[in-house]
Protein backbone atom coordinates (compact mmCIF):
# COMPACT_ATOMS: atom_id res chain seq x y z
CA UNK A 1 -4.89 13.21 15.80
CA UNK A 2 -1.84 10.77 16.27
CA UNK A 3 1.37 13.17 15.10
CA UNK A 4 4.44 11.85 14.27
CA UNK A 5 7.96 14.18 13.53
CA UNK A 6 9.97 13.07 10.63
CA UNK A 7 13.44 13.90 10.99
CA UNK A 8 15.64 15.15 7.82
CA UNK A 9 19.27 14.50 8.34
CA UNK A 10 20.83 15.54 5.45
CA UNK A 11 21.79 18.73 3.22
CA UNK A 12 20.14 16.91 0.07
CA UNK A 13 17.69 18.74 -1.84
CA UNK A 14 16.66 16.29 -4.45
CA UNK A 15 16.53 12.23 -4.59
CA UNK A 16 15.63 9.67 -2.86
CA UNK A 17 15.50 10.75 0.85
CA UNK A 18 13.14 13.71 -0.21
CA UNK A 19 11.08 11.64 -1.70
CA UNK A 20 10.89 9.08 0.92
CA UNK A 21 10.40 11.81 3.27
CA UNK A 22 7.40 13.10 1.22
CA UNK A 23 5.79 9.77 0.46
CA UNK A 24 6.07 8.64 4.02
CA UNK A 25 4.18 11.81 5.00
CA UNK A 26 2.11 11.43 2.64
CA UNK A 27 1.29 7.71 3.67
CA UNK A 28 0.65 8.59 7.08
CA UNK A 29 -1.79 11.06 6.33
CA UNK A 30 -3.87 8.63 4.56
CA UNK A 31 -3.96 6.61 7.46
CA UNK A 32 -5.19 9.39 9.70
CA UNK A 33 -1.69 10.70 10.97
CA UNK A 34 -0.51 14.21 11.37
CA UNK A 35 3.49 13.89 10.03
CA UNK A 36 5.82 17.05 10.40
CA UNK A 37 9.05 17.00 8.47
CA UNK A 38 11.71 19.15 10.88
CA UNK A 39 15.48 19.37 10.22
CA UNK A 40 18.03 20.13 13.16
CA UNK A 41 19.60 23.20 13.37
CA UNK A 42 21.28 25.66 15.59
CA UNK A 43 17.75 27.05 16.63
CA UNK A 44 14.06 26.48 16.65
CA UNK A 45 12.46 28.80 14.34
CA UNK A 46 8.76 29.65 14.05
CA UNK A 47 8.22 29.91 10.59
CA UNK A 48 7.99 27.06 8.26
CA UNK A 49 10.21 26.56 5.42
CA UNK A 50 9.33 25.13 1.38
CA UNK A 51 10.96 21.32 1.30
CA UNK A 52 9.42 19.80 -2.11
CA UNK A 53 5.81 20.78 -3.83
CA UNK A 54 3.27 21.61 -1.41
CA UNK A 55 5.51 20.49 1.38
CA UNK A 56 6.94 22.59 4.35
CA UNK A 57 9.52 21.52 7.49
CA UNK A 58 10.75 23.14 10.93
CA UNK A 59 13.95 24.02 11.70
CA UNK A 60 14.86 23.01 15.37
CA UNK A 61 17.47 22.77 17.92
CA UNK A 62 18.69 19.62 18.65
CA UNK A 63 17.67 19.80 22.47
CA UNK A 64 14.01 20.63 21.26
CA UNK A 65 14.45 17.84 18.56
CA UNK A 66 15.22 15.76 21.39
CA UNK A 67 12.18 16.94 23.27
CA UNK A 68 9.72 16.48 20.38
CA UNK A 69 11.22 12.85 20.10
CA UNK A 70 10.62 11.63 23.74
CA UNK A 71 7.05 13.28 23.57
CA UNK A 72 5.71 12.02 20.09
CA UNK A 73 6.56 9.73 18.10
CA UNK A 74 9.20 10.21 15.82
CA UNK A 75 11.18 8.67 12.83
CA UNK A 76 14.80 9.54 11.27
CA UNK A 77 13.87 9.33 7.05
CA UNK A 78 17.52 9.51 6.35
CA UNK A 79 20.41 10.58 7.91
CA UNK A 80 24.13 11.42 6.29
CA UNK A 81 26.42 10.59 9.57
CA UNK A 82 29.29 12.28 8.70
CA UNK A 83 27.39 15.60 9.11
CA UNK A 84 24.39 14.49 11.11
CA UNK A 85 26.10 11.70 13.35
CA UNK A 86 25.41 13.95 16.75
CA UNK A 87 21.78 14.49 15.82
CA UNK A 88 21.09 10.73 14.88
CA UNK A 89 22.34 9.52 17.73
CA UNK A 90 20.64 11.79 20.08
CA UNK A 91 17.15 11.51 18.37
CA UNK A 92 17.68 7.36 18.59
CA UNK A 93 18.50 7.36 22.30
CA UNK A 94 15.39 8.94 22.90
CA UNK A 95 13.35 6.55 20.80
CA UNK A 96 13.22 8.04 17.43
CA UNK A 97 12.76 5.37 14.51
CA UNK A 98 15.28 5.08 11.53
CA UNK A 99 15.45 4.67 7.92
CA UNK A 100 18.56 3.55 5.93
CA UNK A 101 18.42 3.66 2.27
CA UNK A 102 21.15 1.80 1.08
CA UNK A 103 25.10 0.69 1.95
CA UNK A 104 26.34 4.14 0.88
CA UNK A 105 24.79 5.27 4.42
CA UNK A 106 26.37 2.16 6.27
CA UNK A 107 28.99 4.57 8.83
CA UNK A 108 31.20 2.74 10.92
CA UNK A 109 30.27 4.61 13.83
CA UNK A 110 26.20 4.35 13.05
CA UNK A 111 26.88 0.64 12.88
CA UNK A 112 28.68 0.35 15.63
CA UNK A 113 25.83 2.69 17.81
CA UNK A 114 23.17 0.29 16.48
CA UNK A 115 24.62 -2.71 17.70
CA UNK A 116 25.92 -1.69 20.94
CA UNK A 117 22.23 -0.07 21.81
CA UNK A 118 20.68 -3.44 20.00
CA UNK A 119 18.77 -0.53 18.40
CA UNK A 120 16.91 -1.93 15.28
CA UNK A 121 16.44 0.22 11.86
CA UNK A 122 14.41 0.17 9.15
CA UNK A 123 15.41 -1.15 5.59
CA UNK A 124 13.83 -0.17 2.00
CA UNK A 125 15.19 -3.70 0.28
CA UNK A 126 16.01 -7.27 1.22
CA UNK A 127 19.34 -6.44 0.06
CA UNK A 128 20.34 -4.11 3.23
CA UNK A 129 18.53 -6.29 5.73
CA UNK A 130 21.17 -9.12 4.77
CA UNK A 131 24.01 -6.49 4.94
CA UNK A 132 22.86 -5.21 8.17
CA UNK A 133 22.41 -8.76 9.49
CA UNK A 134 25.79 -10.15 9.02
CA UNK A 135 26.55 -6.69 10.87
CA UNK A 136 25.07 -8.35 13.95
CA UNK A 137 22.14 -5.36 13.17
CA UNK A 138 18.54 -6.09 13.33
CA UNK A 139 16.29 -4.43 10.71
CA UNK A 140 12.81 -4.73 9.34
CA UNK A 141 12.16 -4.55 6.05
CA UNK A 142 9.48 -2.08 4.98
CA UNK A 143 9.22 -1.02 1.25
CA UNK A 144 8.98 2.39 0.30
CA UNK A 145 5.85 4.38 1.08
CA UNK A 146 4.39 5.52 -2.27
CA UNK A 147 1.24 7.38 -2.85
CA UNK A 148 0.56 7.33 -6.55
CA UNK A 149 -0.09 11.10 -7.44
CA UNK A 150 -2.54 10.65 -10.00
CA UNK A 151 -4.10 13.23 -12.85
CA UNK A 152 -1.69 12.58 -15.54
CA UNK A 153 -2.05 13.51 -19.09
CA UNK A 154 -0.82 9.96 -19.96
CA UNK A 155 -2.56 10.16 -23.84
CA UNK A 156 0.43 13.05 -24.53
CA UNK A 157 2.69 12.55 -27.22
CA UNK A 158 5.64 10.88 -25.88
CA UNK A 159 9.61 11.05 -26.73
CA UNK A 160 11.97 8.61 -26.86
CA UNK A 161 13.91 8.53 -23.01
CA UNK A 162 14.44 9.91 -20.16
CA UNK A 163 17.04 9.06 -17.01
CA UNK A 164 15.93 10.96 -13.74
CA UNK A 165 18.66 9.98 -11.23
CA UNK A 166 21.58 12.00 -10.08
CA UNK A 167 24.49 12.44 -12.56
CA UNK A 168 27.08 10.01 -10.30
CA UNK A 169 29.01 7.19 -10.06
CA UNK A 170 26.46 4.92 -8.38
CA UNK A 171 23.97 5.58 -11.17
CA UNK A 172 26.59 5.16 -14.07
CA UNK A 173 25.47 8.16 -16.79
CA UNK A 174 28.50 6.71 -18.21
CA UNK A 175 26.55 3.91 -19.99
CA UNK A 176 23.56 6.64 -20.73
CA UNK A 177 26.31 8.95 -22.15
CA UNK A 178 28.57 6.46 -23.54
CA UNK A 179 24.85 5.30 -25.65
CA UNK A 180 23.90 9.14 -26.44
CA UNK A 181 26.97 9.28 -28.55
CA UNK A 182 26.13 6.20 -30.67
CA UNK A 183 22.26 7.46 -31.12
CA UNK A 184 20.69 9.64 -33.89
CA UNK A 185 19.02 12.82 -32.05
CA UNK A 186 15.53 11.66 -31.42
CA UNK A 187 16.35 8.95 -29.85
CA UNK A 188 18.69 10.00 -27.47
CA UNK A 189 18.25 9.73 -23.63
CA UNK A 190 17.39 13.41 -21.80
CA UNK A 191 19.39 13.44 -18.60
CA UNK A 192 18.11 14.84 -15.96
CA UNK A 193 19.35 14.88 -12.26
CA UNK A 194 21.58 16.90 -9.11
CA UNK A 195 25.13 16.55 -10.71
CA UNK A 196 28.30 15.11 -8.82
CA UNK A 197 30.56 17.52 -10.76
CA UNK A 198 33.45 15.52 -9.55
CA UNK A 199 32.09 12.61 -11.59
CA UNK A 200 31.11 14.79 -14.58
CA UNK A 201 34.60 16.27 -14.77
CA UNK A 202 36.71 12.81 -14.13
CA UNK A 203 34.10 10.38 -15.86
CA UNK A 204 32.53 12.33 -18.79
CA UNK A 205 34.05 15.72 -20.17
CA UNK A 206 37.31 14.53 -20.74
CA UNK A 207 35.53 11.64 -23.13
CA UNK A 208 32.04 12.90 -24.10
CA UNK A 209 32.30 16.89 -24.27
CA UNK A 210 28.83 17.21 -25.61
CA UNK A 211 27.49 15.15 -23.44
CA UNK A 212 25.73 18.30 -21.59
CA UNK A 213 23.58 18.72 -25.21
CA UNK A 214 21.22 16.05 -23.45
CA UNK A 215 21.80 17.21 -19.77
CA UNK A 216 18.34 19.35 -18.47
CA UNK A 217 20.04 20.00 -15.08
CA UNK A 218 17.87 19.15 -11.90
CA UNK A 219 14.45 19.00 -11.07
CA UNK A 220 12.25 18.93 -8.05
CA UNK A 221 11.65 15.05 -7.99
CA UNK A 222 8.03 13.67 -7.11
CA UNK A 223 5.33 15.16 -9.87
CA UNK A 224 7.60 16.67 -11.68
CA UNK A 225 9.37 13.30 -11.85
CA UNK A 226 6.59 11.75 -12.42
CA UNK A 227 5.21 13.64 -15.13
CA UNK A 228 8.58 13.85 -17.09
CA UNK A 229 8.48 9.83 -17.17
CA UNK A 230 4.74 10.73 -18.65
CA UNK A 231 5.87 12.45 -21.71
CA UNK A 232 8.72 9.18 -22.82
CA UNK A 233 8.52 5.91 -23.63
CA UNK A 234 11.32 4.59 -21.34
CA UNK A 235 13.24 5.56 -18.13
CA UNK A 236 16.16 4.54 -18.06
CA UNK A 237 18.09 3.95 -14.68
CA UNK A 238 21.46 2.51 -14.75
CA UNK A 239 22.08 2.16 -11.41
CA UNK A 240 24.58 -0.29 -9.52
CA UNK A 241 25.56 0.07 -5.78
CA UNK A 242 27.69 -2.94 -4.18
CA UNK A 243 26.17 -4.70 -2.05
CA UNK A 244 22.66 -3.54 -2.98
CA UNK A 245 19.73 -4.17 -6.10
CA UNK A 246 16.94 -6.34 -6.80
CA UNK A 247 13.87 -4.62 -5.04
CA UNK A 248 12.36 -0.41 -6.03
CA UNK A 249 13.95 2.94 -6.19
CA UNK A 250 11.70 6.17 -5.87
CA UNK A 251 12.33 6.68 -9.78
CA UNK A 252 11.37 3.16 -10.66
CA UNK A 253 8.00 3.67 -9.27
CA UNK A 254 7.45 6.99 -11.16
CA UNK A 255 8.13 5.60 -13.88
CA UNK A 256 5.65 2.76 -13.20
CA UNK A 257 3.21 5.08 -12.46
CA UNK A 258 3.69 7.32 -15.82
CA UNK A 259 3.49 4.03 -18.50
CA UNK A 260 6.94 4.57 -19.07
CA UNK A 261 8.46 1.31 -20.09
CA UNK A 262 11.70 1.37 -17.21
CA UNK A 263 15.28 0.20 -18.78
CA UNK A 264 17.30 -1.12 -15.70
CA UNK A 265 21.11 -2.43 -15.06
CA UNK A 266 21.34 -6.06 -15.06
CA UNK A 267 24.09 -5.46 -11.91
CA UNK A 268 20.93 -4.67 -10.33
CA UNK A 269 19.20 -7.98 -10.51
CA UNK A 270 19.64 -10.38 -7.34
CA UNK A 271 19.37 -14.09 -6.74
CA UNK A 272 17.43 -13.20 -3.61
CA UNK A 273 14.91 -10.44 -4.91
CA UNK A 274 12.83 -10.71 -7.99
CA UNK A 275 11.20 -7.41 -7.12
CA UNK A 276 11.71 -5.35 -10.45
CA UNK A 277 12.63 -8.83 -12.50
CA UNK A 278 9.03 -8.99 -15.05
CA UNK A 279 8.68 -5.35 -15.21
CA UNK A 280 11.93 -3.84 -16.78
CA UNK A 281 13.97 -4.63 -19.63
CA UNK A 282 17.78 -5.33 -18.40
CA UNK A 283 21.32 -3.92 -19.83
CA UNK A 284 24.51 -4.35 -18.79
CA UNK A 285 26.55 -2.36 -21.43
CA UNK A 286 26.06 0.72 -23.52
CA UNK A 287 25.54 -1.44 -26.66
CA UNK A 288 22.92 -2.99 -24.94
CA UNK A 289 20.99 0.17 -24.31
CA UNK A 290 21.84 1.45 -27.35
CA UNK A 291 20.03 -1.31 -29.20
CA UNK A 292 16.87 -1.12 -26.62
CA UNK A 293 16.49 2.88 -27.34
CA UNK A 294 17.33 2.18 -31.12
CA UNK A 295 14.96 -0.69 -31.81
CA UNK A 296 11.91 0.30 -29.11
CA UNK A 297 11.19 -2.70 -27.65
CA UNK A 298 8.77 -3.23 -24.85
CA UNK A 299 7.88 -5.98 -22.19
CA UNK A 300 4.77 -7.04 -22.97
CA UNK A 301 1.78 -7.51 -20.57
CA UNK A 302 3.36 -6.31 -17.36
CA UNK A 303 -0.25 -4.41 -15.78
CA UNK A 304 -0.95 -6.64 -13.61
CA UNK A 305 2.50 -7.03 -12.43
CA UNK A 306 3.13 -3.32 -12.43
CA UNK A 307 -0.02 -3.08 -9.96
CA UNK A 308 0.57 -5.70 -7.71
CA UNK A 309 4.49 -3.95 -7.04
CA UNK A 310 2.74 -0.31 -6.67
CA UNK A 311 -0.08 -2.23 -4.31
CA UNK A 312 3.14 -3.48 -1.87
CA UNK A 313 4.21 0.55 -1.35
CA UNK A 314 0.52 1.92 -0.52
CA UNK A 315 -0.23 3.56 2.90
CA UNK A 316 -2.48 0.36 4.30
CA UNK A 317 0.79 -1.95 3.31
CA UNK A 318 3.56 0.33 4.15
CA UNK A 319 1.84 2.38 7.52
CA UNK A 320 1.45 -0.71 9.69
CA UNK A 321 4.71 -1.89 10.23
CA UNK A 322 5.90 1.20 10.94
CA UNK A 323 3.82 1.53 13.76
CA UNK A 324 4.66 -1.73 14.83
CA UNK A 325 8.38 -0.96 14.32
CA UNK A 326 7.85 1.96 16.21
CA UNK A 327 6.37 0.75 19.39
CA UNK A 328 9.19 -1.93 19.60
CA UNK A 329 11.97 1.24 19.01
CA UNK A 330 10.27 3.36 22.27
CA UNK A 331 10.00 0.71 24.24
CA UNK A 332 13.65 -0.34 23.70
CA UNK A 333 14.58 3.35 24.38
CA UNK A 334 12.62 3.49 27.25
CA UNK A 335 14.28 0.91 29.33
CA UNK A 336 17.68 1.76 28.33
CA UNK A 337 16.54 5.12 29.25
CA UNK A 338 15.81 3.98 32.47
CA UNK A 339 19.19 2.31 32.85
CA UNK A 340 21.12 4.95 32.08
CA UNK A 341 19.41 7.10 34.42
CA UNK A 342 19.86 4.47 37.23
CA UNK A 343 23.57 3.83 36.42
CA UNK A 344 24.11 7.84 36.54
């Protein structure tokens, strides 16, 4: 069986790189791959660890890392360079694949290693392939592997809303919290989501100090996410990042998957990338959400359009170019491999 080593570079227990890490395993497996998630540490250890649901990863050293890299193929799901920079750029040079997420994850240094090497990533959304570009960077785009996970009781009786990012900046609770306050009870928006307590203490206490009567705390993303979406009638996800928007996030697609009708930022919308356009209803101020929660409205007949966007993250779209990708990424590594060796 082909086997493949996904690499987790960060400390992150919840969001979007787990789940990207989890899907992508699980996409590979559907396609007949064995994937491994390992993380880098000061030692190999025998003994597998929990990561998320049924899931399990490796701690190793980064000179066996290194090793597994060079022998199988291997693929970097995210990496956070400030802590991680060593590691990523040791697993690249010997011809490990990479994933960036969004501009948050854009280091100077990464950039600058990507260019240099004409080493080319991976990108989740037109957005970051134009960023990268005008960086002098070449990336592919390949959505986000999703595997739909299926069984849900989707006949339950539902509640009003539900917002299933991290409490941050980035995903502006603000606007969530700011709507809360306006809102009788049953109509209110449960928060749940990893919390930047810096935000929570500059952004919302001061203004909103009940705003933790809707906060659940966090949650182990993928079912659980999943399932939550299954038991409201909206999600709502207020995110804005600069220089980013228009195509999926790992909670849209839960959502889609649940029924949950998905309330989105309009700063999200892009000239360039209709991805999301038909299948959300768009806000761009508290008000605005306030009136969508208050007066339940819905987008009507989005099924087909909701299917065709899960259909462009399965396993036989998402798998392919990643093998592609990779054999482009080892054969890049392996001549400047070569050179270096030479030049030593």
């Amino acid at each position: 069986m082909k086997r493949v080593w996904l690499f987790y570079l960060s400390n992150s227990k919840y969001g979007g790189f787990v789940s990207h890490t989890v899907h992508m395993a699980r996409s590979l497996e559907r396609r007949g791959w064995e994937a491994r998630i390992v993380k880098v540490g000061a030692r190999t250890e025998s003994r597998m660890r929990p990561f998320l649901e049924d899931r399990e990863y490796q701690n190793v050293s980064l000179e066996d890392a290194v090793m597994l890299a060079r022998k199988d193929q291997a693929h970097i799901t995210c990496v956070v360079w400030k802590h991680y920079g060593e590691e990523a750029e040791a697993l690249l040079r010997a011809g490990a694949g990479l994933t960036l997420h969004d501009p948050t994850e854009f280091a100077p240094d990464l950039l600058d290693l990507l260019r240099t090497e004409r080493i080319e990533t991976t990108v989740i959304r037109p957005a970051n392939m134009l960023s990268l570009a005008d960086e002098g960077i070449q990336a592919q785009l390949i959505p986000q592997p999703y595997v739909p996970y299926g069984g849900l009781d989707l006949g339950q009786q539902r509640q009003n809303a539900v917002a299933l990012s991290r409490v941050d900046w980035d995903k502006h609770t603000e606007l969530i919290v700011e709507a809360n306050a306006q809102l009788p009870p049953e109509k209110r928006v449960e928060i749940w989501g990893a919390e930047n307590r810096l935000f929570t203490f500059h952004t919302l206490e001061e203004r909103w100090p009940k705003w933790r009567e809707q906060y659940r705390g966090p949650f182990d993303g993928g079912r659980a996410a999943v399932q939550l979406a299954a038991t409201h009638h909206y999600m709502v996800d207020m995110s804005a990042i600069k220089g980013d928007g228009g195509g999926s996030q790992y909670t849209f697609l839960e959502a889609l998957e649940a029924g949950a009708q998905l309330v989105l930022n309009e700063a999200w919308l892009r000239d360039d990338d209709h991805t999301m356009e038909q299948v959300a209803l768009w806000v761009r101020t508290s008000d605005q959400l306030w009136a969508q929660l208050l007066e339940r409205q819905r987008v009507p007949d989005v099924g087909s359009a909701v299917e065709s966007l899960l259909a462009d993250h399965a396993p036989d779209r998402t798998v392919p170019p990643y093998i592609g990708y990779w054999a482009r990424v080892r054969e890049r590594a392996g001549l400047q491999f070569l050179l270096r060796e030479a030049a030593a």
